[in-house]
Protein backbone atom coordinates (compact mmCIF):
# COMPACT_ATOMS: atom_id res chain seq x y z
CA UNK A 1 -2.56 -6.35 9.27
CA UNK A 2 -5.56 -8.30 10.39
CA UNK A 3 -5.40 -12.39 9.12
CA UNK A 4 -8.50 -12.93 7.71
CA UNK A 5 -10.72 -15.18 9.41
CA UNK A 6 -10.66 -19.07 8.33
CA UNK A 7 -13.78 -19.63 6.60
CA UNK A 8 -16.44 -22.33 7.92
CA UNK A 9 -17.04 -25.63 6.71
CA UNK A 10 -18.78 -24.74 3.18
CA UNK A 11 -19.76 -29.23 3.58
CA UNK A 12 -21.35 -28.98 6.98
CA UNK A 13 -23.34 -25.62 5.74
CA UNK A 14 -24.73 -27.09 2.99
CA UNK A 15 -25.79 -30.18 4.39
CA UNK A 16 -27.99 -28.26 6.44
CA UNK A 17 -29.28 -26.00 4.41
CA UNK A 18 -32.62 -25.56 4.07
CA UNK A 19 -34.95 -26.36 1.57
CA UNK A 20 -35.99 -22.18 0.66
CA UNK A 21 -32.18 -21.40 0.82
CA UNK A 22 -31.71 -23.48 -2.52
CA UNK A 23 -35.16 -22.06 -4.34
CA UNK A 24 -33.83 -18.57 -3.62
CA UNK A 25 -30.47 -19.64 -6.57
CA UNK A 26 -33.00 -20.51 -8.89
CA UNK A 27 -34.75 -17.10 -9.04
CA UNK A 28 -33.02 -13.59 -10.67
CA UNK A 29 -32.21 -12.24 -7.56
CA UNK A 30 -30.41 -15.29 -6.19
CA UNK A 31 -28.64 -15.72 -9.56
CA UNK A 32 -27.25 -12.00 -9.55
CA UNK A 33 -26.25 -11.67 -5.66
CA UNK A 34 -24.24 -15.16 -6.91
CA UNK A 35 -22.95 -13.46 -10.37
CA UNK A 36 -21.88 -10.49 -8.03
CA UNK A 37 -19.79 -12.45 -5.63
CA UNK A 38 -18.34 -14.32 -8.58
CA UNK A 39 -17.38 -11.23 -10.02
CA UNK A 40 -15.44 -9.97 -7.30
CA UNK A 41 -14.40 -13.49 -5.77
CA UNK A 42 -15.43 -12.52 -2.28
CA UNK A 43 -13.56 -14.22 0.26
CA UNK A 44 -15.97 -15.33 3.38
CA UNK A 45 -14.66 -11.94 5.11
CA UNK A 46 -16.62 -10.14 3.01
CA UNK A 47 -19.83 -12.69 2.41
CA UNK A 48 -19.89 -13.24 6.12
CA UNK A 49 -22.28 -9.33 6.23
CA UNK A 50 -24.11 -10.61 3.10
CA UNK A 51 -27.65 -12.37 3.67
CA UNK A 52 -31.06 -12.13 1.97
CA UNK A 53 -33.24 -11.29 5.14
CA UNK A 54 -35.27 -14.68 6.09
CA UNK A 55 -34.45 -16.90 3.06
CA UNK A 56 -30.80 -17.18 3.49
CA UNK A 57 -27.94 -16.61 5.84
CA UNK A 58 -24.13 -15.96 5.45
CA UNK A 59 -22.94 -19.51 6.30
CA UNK A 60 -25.33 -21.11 3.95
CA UNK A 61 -24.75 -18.35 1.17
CA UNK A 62 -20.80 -18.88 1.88
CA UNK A 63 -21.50 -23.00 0.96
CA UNK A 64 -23.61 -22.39 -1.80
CA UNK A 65 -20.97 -19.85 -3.18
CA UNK A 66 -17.79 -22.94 -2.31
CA UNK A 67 -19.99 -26.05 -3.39
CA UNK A 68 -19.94 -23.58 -7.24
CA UNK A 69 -16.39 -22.60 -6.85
CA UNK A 70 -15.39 -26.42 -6.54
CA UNK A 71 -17.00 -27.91 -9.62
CA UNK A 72 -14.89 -25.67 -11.46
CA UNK A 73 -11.60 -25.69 -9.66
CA UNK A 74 -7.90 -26.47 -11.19
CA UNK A 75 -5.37 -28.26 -9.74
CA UNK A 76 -1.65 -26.63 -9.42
CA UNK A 77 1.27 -28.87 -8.83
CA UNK A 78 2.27 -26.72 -5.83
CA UNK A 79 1.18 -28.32 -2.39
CA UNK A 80 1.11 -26.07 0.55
CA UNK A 81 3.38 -26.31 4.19
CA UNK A 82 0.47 -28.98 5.04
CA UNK A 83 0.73 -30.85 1.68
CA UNK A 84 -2.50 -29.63 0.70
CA UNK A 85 -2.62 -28.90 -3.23
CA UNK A 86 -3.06 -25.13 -4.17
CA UNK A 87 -6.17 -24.81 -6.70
CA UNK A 88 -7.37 -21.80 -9.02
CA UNK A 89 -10.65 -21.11 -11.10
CA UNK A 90 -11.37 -19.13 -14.01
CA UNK A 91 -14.54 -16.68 -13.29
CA UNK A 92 -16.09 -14.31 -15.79
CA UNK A 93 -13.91 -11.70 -14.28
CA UNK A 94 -10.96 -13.27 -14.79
CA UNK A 95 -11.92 -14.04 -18.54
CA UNK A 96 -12.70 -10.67 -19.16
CA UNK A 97 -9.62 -9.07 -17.86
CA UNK A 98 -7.54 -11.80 -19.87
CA UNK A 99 -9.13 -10.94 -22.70
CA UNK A 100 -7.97 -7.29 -22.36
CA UNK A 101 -4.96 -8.62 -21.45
CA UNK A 102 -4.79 -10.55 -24.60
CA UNK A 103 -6.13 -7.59 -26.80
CA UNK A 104 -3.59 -4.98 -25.57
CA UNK A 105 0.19 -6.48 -24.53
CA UNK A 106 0.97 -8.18 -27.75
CA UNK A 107 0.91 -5.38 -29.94
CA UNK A 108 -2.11 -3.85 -30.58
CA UNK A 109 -1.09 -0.64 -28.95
CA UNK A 110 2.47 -0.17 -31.00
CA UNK A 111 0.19 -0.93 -34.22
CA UNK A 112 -2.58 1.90 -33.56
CA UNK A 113 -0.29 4.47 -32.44
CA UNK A 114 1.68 5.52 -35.21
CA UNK A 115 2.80 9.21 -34.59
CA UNK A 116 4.96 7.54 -31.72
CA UNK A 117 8.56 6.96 -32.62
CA UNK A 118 10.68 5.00 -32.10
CA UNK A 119 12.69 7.60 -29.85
CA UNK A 120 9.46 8.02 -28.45
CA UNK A 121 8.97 4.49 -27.33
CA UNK A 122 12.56 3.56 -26.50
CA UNK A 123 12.04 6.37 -23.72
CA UNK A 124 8.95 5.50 -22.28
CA UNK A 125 10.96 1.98 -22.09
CA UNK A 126 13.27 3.52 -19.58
CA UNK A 127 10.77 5.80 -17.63
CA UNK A 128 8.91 2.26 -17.26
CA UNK A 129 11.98 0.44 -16.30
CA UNK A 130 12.73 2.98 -13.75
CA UNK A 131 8.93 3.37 -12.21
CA UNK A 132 8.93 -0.60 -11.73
CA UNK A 133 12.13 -0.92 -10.22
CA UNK A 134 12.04 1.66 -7.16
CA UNK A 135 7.91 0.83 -6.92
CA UNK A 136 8.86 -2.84 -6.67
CA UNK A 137 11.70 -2.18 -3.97
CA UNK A 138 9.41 0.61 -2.12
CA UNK A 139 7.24 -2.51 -1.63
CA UNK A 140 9.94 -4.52 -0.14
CA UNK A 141 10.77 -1.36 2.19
CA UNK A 142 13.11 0.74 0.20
CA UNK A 143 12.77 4.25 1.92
CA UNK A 144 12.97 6.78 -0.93
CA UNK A 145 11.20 9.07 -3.15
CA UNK A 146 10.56 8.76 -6.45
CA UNK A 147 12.40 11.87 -7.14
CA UNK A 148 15.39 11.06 -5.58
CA UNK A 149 15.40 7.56 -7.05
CA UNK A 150 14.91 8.38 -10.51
CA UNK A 151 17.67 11.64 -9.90
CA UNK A 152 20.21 8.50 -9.12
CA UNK A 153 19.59 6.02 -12.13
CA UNK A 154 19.27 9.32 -14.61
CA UNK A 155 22.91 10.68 -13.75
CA UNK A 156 24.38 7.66 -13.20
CA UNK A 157 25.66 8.25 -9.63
CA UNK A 158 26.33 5.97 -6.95
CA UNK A 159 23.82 4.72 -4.73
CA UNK A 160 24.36 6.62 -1.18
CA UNK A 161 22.37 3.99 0.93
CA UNK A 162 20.65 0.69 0.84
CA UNK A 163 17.34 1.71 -0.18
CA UNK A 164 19.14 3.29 -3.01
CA UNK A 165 21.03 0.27 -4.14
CA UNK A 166 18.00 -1.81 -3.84
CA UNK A 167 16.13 0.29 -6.82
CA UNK A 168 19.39 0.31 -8.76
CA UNK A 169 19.64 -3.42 -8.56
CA UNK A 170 16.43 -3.87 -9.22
CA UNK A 171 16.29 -1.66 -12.29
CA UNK A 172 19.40 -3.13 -13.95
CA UNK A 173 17.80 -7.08 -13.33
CA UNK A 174 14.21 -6.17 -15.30
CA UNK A 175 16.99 -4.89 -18.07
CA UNK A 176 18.09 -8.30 -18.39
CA UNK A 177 15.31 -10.22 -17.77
CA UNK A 178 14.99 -9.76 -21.93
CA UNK A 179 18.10 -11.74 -22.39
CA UNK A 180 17.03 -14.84 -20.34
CA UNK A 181 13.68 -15.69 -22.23
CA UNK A 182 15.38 -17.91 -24.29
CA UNK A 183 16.17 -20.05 -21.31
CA UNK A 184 14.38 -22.68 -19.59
CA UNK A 185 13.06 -21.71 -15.83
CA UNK A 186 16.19 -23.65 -13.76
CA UNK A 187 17.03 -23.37 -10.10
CA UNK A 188 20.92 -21.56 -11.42
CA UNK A 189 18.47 -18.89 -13.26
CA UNK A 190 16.51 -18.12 -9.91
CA UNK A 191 19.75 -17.97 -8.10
CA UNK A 192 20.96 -15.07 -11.01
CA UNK A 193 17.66 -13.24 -10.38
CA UNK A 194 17.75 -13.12 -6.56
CA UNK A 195 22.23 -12.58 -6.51
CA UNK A 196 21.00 -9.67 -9.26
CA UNK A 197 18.06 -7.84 -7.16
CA UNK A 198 19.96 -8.87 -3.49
CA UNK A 199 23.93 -7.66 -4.40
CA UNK A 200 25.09 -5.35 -1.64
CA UNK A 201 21.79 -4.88 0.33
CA UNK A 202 22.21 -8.05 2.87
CA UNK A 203 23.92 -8.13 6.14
CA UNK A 204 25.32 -11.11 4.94
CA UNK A 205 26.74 -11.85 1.75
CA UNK A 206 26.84 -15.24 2.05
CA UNK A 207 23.39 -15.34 1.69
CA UNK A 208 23.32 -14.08 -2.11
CA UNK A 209 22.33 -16.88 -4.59
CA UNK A 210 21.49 -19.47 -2.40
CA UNK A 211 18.59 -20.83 -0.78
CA UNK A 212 18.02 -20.20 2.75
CA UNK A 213 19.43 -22.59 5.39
CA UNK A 214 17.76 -24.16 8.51
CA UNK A 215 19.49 -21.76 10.29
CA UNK A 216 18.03 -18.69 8.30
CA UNK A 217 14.21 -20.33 8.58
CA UNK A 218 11.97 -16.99 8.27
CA UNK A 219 8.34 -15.65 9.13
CA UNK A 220 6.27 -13.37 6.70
CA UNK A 221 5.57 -10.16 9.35
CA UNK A 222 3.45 -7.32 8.45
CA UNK A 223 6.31 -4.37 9.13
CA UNK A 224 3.77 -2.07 11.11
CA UNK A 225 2.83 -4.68 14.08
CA UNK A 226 5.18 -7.20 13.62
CA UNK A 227 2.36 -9.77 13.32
CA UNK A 228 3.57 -13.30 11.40
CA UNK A 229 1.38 -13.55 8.27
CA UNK A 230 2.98 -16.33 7.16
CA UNK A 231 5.33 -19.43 7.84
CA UNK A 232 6.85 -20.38 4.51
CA UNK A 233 7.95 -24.54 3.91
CA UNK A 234 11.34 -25.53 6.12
CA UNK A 235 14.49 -25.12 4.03
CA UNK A 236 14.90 -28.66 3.87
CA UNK A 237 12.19 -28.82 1.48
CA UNK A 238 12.93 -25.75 -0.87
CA UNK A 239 14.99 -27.62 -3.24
CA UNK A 240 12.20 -30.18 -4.45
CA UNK A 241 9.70 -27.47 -4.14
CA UNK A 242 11.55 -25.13 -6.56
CA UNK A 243 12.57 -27.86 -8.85
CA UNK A 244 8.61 -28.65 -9.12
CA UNK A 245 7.92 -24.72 -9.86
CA UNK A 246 10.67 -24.75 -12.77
CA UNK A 247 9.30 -28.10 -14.03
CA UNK A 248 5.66 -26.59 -14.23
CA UNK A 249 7.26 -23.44 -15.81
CA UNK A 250 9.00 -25.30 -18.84
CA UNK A 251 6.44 -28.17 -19.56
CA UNK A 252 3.54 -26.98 -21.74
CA UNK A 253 0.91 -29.75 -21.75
CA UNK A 254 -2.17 -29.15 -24.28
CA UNK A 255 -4.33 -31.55 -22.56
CA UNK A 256 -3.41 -28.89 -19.12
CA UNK A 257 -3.84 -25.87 -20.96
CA UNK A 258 -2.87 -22.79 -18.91
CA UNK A 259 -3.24 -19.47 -20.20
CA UNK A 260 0.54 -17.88 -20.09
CA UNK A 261 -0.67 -15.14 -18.24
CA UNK A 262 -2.55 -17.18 -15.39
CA UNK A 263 0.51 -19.45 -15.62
CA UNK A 264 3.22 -16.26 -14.88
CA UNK A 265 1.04 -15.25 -12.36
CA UNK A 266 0.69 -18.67 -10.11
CA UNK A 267 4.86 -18.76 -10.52
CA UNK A 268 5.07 -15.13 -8.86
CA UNK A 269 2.44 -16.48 -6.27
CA UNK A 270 4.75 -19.78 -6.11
CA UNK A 271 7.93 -18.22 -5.59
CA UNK A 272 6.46 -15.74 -2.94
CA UNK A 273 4.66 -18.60 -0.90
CA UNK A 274 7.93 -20.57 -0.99
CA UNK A 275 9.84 -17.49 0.25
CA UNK A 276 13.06 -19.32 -0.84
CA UNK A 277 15.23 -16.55 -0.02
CA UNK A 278 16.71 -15.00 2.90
CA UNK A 279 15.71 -11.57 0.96
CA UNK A 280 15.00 -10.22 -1.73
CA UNK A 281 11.69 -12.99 -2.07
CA UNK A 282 9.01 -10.27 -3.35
CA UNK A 283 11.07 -8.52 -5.84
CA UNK A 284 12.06 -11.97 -7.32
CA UNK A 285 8.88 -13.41 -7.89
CA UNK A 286 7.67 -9.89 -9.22
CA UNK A 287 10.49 -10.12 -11.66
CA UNK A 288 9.70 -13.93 -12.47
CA UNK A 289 6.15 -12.72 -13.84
CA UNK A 290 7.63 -10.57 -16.26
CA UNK A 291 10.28 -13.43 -17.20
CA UNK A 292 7.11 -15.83 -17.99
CA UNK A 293 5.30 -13.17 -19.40
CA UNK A 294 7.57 -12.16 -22.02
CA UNK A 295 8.93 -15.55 -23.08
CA UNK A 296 5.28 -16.60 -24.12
CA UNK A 297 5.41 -12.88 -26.80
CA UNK A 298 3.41 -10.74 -23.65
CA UNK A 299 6.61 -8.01 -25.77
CA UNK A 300 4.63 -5.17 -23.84
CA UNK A 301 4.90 -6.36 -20.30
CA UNK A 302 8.72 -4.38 -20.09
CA UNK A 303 6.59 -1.27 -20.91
CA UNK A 304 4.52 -2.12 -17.79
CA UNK A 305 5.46 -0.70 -14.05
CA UNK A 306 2.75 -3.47 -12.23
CA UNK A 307 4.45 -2.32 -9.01
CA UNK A 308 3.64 0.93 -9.20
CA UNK A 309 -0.05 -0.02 -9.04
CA UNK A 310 0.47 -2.70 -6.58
CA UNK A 311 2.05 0.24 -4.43
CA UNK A 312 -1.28 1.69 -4.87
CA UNK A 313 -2.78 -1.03 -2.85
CA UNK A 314 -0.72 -2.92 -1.19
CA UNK A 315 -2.74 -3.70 1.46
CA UNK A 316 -4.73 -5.35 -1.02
CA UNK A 317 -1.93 -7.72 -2.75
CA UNK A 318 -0.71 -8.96 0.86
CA UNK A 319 -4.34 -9.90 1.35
CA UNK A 320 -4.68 -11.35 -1.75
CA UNK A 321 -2.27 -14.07 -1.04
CA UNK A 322 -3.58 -14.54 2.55
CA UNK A 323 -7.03 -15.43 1.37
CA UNK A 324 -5.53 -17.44 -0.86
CA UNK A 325 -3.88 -19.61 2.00
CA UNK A 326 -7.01 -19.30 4.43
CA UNK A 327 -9.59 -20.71 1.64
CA UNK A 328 -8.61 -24.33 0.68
CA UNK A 329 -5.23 -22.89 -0.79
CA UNK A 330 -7.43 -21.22 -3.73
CA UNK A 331 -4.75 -18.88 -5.51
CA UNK A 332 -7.96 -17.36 -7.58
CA UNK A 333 -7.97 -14.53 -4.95
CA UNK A 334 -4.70 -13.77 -5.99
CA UNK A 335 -5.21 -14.09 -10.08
CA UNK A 336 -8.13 -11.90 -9.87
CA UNK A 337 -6.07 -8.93 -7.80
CA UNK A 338 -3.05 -9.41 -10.24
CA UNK A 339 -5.13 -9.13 -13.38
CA UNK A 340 -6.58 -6.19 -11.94
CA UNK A 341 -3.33 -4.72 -11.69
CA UNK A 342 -2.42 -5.71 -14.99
CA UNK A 343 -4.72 -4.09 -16.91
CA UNK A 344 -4.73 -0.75 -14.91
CA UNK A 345 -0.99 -0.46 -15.89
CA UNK A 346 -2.28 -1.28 -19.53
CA UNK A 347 -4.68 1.95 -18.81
CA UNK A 348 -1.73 3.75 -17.92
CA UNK A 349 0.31 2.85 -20.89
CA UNK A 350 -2.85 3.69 -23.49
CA UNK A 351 -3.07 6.78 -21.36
CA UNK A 352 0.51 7.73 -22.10
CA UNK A 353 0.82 6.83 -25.82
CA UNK A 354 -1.99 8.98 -26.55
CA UNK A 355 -0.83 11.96 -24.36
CA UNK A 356 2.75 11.51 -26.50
CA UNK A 357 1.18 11.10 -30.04
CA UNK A 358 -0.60 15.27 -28.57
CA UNK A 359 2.67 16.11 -27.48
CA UNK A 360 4.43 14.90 -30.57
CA UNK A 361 2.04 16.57 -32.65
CA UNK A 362 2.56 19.89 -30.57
CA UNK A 363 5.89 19.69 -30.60
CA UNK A 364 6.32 19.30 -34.32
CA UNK A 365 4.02 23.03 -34.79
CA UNK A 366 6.12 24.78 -31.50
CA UNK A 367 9.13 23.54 -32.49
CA UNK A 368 8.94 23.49 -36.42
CA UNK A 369 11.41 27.06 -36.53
CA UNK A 370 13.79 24.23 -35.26
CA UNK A 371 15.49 22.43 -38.30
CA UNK A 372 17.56 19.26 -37.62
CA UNK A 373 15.80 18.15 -34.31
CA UNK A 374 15.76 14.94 -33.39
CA UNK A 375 13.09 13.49 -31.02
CA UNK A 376 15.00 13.08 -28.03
CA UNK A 377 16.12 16.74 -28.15
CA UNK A 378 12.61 17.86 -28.38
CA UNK A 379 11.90 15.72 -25.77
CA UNK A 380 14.18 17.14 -23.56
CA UNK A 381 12.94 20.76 -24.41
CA UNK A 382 9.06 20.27 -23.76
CA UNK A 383 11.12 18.60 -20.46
CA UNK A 384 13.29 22.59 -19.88
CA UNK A 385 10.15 24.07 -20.50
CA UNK A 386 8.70 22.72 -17.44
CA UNK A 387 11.33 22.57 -15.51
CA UNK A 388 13.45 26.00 -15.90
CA UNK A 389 15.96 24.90 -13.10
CA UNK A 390 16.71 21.50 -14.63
CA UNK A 391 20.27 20.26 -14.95
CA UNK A 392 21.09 17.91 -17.91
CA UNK A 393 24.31 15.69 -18.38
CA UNK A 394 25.94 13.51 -21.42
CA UNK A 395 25.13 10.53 -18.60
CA UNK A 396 21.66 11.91 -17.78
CA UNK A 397 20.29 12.18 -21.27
CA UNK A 398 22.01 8.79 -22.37
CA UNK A 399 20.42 7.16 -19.43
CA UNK A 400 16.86 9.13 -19.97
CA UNK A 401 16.71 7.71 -23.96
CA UNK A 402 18.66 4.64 -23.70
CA UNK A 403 21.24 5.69 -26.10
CA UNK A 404 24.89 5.70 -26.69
CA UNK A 405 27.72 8.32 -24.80
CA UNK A 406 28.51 9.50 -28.26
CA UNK A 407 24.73 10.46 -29.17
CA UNK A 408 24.16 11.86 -26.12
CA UNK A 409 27.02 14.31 -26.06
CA UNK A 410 26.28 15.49 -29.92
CA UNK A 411 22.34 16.23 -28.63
CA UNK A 412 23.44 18.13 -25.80
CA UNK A 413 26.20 20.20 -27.72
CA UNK A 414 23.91 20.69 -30.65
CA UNK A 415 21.25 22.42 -28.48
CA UNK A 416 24.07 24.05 -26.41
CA UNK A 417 25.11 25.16 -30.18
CA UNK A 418 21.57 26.56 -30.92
CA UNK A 419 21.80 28.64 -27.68
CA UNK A 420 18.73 26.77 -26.01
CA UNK A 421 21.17 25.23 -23.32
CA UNK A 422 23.52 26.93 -21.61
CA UNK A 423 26.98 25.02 -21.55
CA UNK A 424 28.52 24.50 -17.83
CA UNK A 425 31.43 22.87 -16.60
CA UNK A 426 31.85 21.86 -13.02
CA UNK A 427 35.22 20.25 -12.11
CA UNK A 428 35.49 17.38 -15.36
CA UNK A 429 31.94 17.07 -15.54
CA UNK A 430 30.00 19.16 -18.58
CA UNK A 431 26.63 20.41 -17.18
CA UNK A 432 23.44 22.10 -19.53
CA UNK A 433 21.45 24.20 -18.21
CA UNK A 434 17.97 25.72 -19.35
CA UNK A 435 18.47 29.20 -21.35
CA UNK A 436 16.68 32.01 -19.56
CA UNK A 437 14.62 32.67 -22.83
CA UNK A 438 13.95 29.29 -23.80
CA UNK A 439 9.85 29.74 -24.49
CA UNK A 440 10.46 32.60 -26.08
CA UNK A 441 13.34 31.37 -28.24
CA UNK A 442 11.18 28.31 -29.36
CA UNK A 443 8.21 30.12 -29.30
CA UNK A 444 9.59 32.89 -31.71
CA UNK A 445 11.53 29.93 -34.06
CA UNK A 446 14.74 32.27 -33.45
CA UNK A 447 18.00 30.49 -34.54
């Protein structure tokens, strides 16, 4: 990946700017080509091609652009590897996408979608779970498929390799991150996060819940040229640095108002920067945004999988955080990409609730021969009717619907009962497999 190139000096620019360059901000077409650039935060990599032919050019734009960005710049209590402090702004765009942020993760969606169950919801809880945790470790290099992956945490089996282990780590830490938002941020609760995504995927074990040592002092590379990105702090500094982070994390100041969401957002950025770890560094901080996130009542961030849209454009997120570091240590660049994400995995979820509340309705006409049928069973039959050559297991279908051993076995055995699964045993293990006739069983309302 190409490091972006340092910006000029936005002081020098406009002290030479001339006097046509600063009548062209006070007409429409200065004041739009400004909005624009606002809008999408351009970093000077992208300004650097924008001029307006014989009035202005890029340098002087770029200071016009920094000398706006600086009257309305926040101060973070999180100094770079130069003891520079990092900064952030609040642009229209990131307003607007907080706003829809605001609107649709604390609640809105569960209250306007009322053909959804509860079975309904519970399993889009673990299909989320599940996307986040192998998209999340396929960004930190996990080398599997999706199909594979989700195969592995569905039956239960063991993880064959360390790609494997990664998503299945990963998976059962964002199931407990729930149980920690009643505690503060601490350095012990970052030390459970990393130990919890990191357990049997390092070459040394040692290295689990700690910080890393002077020994272990790392470079950022981009894993297709090898090129250092980035040279996080010395370990010698780490355990001030942290201890800052957590202390920003638990203090709430209303004369410092941060929106919650901004405020998980600069700790994922914070964590990542820091690179505190030996591994396990991006999945972490990832997992630290949810944390925040859900202990300020953001209840529909564990229905999100950000990762999966980060996977998307990844080339984009790394970038995020290098303009961040090449512009004055403005983490803006990074706040506007993350919000971005954000609300495209909102999308996704709106998306989904609405196709279940069709399927639920369409379910309840196909299936309404079918007395005594609980969600998850029809669930799992619109699920055989797509997949004819689908095998289903007491572990499977409690780990699909996030249910008990007992429940899951009485479904199963129930539809095995009803002849729409065909009952299998192979060695100790009972397997289900998808009648021949199925659509035409359900289709006809035969019992």
């Amino acid at each position: 990946m190409k490091i972006p190139e340092k910006p000029p000096s936005w002081m020098k620019s406009f002290q030479k700017m001339p006097p046509q360059s600063f009548e062209l901000f006070a007409t429409e077409k200065g004041r739009s080509l400004l909005r624009k650039i606002d809008d999408e935060y351009l970093h000077w990599e992208k300004i650097k091609y924008k001029s307006v032919s014989g009035v202005i050019e890029p340098h002087h734009l770029w200071a016009f652009v920094k000398a706006s960005r600086m009257q309305k710049r926040r101060v973070l209590p999180m100094l770079s590897t130069t003891k520079k402090a990092f900064t952030y702004g609040l642009p229209d765009s990131v307003q607007r996408e907080l706003h829809l942020v605001d609107r649709f993760a604390g609640g809105q969606i569960g209250l306007e979608t009322p053909g959804l169950s509860p079975d309904a919801r519970d399993r889009f809880l673990v299909s989320s779970l599940m996307e986040e945790a192998i998209a999340s470790s396929q960004i930190e290099g996990a080398a599997t498929t999706r199909l594979i992956a989700k195969e592995m945490l569905r039956s239960g089996r063991k993880p064959r390799n360390r790609a494997e282990r990664m998503i299945l780590n990963n998976y059962r830490t964002i199931q407990r991150i729930k149980s920690f938002v009643e505690r503060d941020l601490s350095i012990d609760l970052l030390h459970e996060l990393q130990e919890s995504m990191a357990e049997g995927t390092l070459d040394d074990p040692e290295c689990l819940g700690r910080f890393r040592l002077k020994s272990e002092d790392i470079h950022v590379v981009d894993v297709e040229d090898g090129k250092s990105l980035h040279i996080p702090p010395p370990s010698r500094e780490l355990e001030k640095r942290m201890e800052a982070m957590c202390d920003f994390a638990n203090r709430d100041e209303a004369a410092a108002f941060i929106h919650p969401v901004v405020k998980a957002i600069v700790l994922h950025f914070w964590l990542a920067y820091n690179h505190p770890y030996v591994d396990g560094n991006g999945r972490t901080a990832r997992a630290l945004f949810y944390w925040y996130a859900m202990k300020k009542g953001y209840w529909l961030m564990e229905f999100l999988s950000i990762s999966r849209i980060i996977m998307k454009s990844r080339n984009q997120y790394y970038r995020s955080f290098l303009y961040a570091e090449s512009d004055d240590f403005d983490v803006t660049y990074f706040i506007v990409y993350h919000l971005k994400a954000l609300n495209l995995a909102l999308e996704e979820l709106r998306r989904y609730l609405d196709r279940k509340q069709r399927e639920y309705r369409e379910s309840v006409t196909i299936l309404r021969g079918w007395s005594g049928l609980n969600y998850r069973q029809q669930a799992l039959l619109r699920h055989a009717l797509n997949n004819p050559f689908a095998i289903y297991t007491f572990k499977s279908h409690m780990n699909s619907h996030n249910v008990a051993y007992a429940t899951a076995r009485s479904d199963l055995l129930d539809l095995a009962d009803r002849g729409l699964l065909v009952e299998n045993k192979v060695g100790r293990q009972f397997q289900f497999l998808v009648h021949g006739d199925l659509s035409e069983k359900i289709t006809k309302g035969e019992l």
